[in-house]
Protein backbone atom coordinates (compact mmCIF):
# COMPACT_ATOMS: atom_id res chain seq x y z
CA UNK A 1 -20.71 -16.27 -7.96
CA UNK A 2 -20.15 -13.81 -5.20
CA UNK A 3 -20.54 -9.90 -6.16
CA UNK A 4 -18.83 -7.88 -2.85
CA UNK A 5 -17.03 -5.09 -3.06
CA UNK A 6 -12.86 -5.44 -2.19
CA UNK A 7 -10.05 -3.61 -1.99
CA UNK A 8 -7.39 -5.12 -2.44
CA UNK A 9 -3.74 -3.66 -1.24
CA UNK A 10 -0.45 -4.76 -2.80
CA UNK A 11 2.63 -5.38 -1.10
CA UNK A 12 5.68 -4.45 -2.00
CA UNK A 13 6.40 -7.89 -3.03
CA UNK A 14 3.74 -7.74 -5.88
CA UNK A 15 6.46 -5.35 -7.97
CA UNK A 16 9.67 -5.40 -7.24
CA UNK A 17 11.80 -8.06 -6.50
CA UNK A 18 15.29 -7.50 -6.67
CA UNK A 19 15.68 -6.47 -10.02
CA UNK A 20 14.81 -2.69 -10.41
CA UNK A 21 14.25 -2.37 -14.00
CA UNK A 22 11.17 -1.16 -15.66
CA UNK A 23 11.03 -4.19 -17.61
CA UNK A 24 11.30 -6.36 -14.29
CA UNK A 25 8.30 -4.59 -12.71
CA UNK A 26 6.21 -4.81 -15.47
CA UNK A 27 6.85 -8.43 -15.71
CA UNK A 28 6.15 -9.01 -12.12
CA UNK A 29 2.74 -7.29 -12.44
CA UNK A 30 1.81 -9.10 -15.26
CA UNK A 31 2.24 -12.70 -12.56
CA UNK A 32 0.17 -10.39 -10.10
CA UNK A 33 -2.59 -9.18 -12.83
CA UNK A 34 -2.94 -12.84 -13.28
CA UNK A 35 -4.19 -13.79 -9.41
CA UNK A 36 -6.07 -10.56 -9.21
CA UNK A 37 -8.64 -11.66 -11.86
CA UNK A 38 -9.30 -14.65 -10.47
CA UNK A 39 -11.57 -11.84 -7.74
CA UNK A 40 -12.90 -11.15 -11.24
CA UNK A 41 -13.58 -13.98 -12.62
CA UNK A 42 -15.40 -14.90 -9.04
CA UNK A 43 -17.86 -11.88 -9.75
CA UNK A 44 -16.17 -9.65 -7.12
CA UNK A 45 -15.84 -5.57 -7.97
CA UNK A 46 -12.21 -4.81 -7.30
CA UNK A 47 -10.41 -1.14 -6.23
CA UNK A 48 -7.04 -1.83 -5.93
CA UNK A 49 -3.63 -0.21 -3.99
CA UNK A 50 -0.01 -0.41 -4.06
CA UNK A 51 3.06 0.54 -2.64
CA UNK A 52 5.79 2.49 -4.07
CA UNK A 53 8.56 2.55 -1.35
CA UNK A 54 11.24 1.22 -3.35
CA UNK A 55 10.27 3.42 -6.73
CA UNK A 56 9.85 6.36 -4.73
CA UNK A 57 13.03 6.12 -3.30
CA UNK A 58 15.28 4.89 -5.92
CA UNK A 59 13.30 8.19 -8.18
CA UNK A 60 14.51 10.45 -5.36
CA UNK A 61 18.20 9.05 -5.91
CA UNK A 62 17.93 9.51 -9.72
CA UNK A 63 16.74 13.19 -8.94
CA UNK A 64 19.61 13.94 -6.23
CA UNK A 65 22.28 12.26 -8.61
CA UNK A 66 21.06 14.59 -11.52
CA UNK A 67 20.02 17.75 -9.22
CA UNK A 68 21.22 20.98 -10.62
CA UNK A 69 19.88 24.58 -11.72
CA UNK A 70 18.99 23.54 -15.27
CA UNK A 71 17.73 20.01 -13.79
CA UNK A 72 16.16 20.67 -10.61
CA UNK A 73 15.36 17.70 -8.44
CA UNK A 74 11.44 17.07 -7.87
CA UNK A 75 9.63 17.57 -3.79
CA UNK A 76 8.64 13.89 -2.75
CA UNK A 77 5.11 14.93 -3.52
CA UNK A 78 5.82 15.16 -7.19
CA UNK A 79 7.64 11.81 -7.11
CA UNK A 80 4.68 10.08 -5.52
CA UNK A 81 2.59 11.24 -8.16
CA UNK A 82 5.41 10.39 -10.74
CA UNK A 83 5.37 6.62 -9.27
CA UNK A 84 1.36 6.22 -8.95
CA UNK A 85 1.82 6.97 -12.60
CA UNK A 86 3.97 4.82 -13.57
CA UNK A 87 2.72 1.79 -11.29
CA UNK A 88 -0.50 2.64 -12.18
CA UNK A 89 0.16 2.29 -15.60
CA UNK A 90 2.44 -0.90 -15.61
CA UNK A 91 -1.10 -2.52 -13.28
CA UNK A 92 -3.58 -1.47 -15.84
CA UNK A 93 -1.78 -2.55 -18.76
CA UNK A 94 -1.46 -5.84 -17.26
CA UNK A 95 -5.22 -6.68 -15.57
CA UNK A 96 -6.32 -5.48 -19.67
CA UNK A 97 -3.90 -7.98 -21.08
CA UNK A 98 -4.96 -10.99 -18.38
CA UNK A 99 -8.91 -9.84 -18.58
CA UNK A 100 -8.42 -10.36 -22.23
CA UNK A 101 -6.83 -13.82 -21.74
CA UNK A 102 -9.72 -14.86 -19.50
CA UNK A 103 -12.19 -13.63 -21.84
CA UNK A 104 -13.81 -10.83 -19.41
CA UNK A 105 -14.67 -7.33 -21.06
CA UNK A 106 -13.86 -5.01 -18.46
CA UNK A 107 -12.49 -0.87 -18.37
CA UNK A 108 -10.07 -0.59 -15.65
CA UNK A 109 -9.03 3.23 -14.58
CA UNK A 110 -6.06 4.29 -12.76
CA UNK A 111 -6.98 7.31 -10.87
CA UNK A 112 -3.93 9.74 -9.73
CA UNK A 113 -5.09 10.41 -5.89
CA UNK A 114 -4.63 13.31 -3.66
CA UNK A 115 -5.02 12.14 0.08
CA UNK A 116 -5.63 14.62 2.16
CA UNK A 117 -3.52 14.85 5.70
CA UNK A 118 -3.48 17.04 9.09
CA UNK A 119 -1.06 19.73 8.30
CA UNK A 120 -0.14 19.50 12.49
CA UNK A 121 -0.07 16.08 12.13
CA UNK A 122 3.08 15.17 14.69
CA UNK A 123 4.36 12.62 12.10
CA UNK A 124 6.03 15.46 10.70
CA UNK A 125 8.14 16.29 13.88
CA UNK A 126 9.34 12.77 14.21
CA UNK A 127 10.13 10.96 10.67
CA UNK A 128 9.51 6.93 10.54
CA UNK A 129 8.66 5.96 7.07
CA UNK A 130 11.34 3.92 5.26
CA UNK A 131 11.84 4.96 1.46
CA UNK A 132 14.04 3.46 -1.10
CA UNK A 133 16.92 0.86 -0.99
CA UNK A 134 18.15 -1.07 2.02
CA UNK A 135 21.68 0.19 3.26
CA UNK A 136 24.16 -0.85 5.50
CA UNK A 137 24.76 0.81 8.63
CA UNK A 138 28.25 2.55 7.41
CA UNK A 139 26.36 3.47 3.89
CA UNK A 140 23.49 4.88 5.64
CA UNK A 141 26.08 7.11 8.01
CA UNK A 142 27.79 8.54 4.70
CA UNK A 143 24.59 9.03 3.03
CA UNK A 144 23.02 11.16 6.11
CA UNK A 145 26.43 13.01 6.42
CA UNK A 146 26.09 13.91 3.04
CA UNK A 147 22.47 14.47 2.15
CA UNK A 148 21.24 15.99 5.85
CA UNK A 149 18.36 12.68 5.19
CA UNK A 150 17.73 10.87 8.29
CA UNK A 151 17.70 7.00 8.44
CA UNK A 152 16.70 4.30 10.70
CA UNK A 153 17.03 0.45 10.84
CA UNK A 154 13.74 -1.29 9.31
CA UNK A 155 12.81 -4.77 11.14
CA UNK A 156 16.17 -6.09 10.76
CA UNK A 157 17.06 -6.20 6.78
CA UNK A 158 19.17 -3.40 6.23
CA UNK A 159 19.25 0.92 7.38
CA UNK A 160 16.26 3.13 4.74
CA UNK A 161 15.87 6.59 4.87
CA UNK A 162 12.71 7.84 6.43
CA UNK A 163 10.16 10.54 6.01
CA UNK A 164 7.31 11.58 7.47
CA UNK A 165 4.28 9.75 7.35
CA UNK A 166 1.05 11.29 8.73
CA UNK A 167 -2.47 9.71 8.83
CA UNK A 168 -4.87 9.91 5.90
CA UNK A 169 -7.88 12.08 6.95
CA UNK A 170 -9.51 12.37 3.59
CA UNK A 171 -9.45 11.40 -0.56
CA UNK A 172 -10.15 14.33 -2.54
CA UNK A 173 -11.21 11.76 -5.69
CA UNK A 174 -13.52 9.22 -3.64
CA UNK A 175 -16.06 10.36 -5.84
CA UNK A 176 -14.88 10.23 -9.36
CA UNK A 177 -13.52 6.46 -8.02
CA UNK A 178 -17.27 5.53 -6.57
CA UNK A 179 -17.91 6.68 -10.04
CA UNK A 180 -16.19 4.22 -11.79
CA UNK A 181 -17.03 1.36 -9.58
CA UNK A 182 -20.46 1.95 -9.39
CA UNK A 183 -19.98 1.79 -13.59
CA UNK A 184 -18.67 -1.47 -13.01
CA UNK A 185 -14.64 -1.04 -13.94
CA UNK A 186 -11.71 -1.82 -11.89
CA UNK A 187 -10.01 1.20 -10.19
CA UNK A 188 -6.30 1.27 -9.45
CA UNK A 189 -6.37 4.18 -6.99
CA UNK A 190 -4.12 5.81 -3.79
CA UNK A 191 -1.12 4.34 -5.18
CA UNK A 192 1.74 4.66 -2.59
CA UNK A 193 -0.38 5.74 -0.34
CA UNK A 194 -1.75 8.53 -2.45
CA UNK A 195 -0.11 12.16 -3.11
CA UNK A 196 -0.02 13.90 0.25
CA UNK A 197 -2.00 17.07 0.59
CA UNK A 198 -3.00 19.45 3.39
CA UNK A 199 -6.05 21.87 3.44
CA UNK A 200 -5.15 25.30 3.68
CA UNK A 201 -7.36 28.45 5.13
CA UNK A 202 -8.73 29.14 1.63
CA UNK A 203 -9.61 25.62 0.71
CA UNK A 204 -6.71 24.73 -1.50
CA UNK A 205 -4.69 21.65 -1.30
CA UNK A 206 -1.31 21.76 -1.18
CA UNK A 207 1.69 19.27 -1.53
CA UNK A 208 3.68 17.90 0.97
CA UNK A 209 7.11 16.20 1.88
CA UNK A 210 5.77 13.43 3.38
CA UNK A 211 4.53 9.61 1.99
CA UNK A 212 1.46 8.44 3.62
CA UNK A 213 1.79 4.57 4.59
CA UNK A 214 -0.24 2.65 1.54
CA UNK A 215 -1.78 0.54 4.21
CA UNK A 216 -3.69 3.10 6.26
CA UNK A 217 -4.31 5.01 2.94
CA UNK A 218 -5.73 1.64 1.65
CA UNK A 219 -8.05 1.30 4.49
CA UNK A 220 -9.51 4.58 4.72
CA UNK A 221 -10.49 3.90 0.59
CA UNK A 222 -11.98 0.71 1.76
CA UNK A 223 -14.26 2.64 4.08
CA UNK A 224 -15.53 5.41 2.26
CA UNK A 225 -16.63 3.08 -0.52
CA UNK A 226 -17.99 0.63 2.02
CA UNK A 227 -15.89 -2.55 0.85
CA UNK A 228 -17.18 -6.01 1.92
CA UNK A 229 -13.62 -7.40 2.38
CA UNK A 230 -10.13 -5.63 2.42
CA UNK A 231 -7.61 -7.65 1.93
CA UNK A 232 -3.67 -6.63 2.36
CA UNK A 233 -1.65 -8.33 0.65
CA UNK A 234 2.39 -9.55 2.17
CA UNK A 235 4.80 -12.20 1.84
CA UNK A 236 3.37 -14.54 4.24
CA UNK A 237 0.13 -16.50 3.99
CA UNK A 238 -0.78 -16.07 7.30
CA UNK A 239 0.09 -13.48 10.30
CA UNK A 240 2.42 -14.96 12.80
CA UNK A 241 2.27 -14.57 16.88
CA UNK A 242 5.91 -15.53 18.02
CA UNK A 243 7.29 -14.96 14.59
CA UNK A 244 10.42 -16.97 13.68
CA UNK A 245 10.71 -18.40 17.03
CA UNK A 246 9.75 -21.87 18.12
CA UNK A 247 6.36 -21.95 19.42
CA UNK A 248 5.63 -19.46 16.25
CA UNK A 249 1.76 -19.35 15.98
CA UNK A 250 -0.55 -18.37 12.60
CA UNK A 251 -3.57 -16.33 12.93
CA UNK A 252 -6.34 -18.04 11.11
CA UNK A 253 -9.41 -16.25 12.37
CA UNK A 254 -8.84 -13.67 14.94
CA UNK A 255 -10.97 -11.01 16.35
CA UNK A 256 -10.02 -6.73 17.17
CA UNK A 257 -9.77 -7.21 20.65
CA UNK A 258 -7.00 -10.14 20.46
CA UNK A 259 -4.99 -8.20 17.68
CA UNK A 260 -5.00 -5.57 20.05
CA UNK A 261 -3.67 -7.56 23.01
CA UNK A 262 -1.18 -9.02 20.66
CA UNK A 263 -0.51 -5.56 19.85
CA UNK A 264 0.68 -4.91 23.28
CA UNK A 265 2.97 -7.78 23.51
CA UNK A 266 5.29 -6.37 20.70
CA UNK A 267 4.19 -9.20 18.48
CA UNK A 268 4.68 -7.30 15.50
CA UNK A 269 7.09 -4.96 13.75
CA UNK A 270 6.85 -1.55 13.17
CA UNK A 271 6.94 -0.09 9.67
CA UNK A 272 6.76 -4.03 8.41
CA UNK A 273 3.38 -6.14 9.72
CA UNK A 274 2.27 -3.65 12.66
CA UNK A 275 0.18 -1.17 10.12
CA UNK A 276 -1.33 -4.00 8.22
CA UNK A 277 -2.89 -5.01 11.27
CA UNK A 278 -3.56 -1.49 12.23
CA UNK A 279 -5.41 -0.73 9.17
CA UNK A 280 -6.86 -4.18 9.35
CA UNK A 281 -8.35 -3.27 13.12
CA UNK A 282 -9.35 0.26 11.91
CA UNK A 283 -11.22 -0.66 8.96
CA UNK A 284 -13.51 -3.22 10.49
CA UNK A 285 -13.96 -1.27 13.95
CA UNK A 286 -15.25 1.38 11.78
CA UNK A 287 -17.24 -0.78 9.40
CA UNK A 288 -18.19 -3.48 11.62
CA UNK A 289 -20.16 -5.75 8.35
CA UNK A 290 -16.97 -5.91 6.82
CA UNK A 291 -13.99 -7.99 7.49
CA UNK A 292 -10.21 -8.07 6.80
CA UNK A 293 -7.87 -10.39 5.40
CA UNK A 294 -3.90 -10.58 5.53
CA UNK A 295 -2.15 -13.28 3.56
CA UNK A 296 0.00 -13.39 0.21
CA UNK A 297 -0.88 -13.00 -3.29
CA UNK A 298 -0.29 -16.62 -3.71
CA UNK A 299 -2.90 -17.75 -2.09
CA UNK A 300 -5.52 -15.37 -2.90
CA UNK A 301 -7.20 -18.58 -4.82
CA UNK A 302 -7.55 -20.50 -1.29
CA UNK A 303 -8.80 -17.31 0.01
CA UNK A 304 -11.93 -17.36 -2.62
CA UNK A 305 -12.68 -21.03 -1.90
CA UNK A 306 -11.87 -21.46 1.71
CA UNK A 307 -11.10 -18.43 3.48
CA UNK A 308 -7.59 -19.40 3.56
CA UNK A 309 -5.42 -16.49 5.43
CA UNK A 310 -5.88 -14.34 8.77
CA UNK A 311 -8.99 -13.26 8.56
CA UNK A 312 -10.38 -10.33 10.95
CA UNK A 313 -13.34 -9.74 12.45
CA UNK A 314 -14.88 -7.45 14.84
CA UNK A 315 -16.14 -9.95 17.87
């Protein structure tokens, strides 16, 4: 049995399908809980992340639909911390349920995280991060018309709306979550990214309207508690060069420097693959023992026995 330290980052895809329900979610974590304790069951110490696009967004519609002086609607900050909640909650009750069904007695500890960002960060003068549902082109028109929200077309399924989404620069809680892994429990942590803060003059931390991309969030957590692997978790198995075209190529083993070039080439899209690999390159550039992993939750089990997936190196 193996005893490294991962971080694991869940996709979208891990939650939500296309049912939006509370009951649906919770019922596709309970499928996810199941191939995340096979890590456990292989002796591995797990920290785990998740996205919250969709729950974010379809939170900020429920606030904007109901928005009035009695009921005022929430700042994305407060819905970020509302969904990392909530997710949170729905992912431990489900890894307690399947640890009890394999027989393991382990604590797992969902930690609400502020992640600190660079308040002149120039995400904030150019919005890019899709939120929420998938429009048309003539819904998103009426809905920016309306709302003042700006929106932009995401890899080719559909108009989101888009905030900003600076860089991570620091977790105010990496220490109560060392805490807790070095006690040995599972830590659900940086949940959609985390709960965007800046620093201000006197040391406080303040919310922001922004939501920090769960990937680079993800990564920077996998750092500062020195993780062996990191894997990111998608809907693919493998990372693609020529995606969806005919001499389409899968990563199996690839190193920084031939991401990067690959990088270059426009081989992968923005706001969809391109900051998994990102935060795939930064993470083991800046902890050169450790090595990243892309592929699907599916076949996290051929990952433990044969490396299965696009794994990243350094050289």
């Amino acid at each position: 049995m193996s005893h490294r330290k991962i971080v694991v980052a869940l996709g979208g895809n891990a939650i939500l399908s296309t049912d939006p329900s509370a009951q649906a979610q919770e019922a596709a974590l309970v499928e996810t809980a199941r191939y995340l304790v096979k890590l456990i069951q292989n002796g591995d110490e797990l920290i785990i992340t998740h996205g919250n696009g969709p729950q974010v967004g379809n939170l900020l519609l429920q606030h904007l639909k109901a928005n009035s002086e009695k009921n005022p609607a929430f700042p994305l900050d407060s819905l970020v911390a509302m969904t990392e909640g909530s997710i949170g909650f729905w992912l431990q009750n489900a890894l307690e349920n399947a640890l009890v069904d394999a027989n393991i007695e382990k604590s797992v500890a969902s930690v609400v995280t502020q992640v600190i960002v660079d308040k002149d960060d120039p995400a904030f003068a150019d919005p890019s991060k899709p939120i929420g549902p998938f429009y048309s082109e003539e819904e998103a028109k009426a809905e920016s018309e309306k709302t003042g929200a700006t929106f932009k077309e995401d890899a080719g399924r559909g108009w989101r709306k888009v905030v900003a989404s600076p860089k991570p620069i620091g977790i105010k809680e990496i220490n109560s979550i060392r805490t807790l892994l070095n006690d040995g429990q599972i830590v659900i942590a940086a949940g959609g990214g985390g709960i965007p803060v800046i620093e201000n003059e006197n040391g406080y931390l303040d919310g922001v309207e922004a939501v920090i991309d769960k990937d680079f969030a993800s990564q920077l957590l996998a750092e500062l508690v020195e993780a062996d692997v990191f894997i990111v978790l998608t809907g693919v198995d493998y990372v693609y060069i020529n995606y969806n075209k005919p001499n389409q190529e899968r990563l199996e083993r690839v190193t920084v420097s031939q991401l990067q070039e690959y990088i270059k080439q426009g081989q992968f899209a923005p706001g969809s693959m391109l900051p998994k690999v990102e935060a795939a390159i930064d993470f083991v550039t800046h902890h050169p023992a450790g090595k990243a992993v892309i592929t699907s939750l599916s076949n996290l089990g051929a990952l433990i026995e044969s490396e299965s997936g696009t794994i990243i190196v350094k050289n």
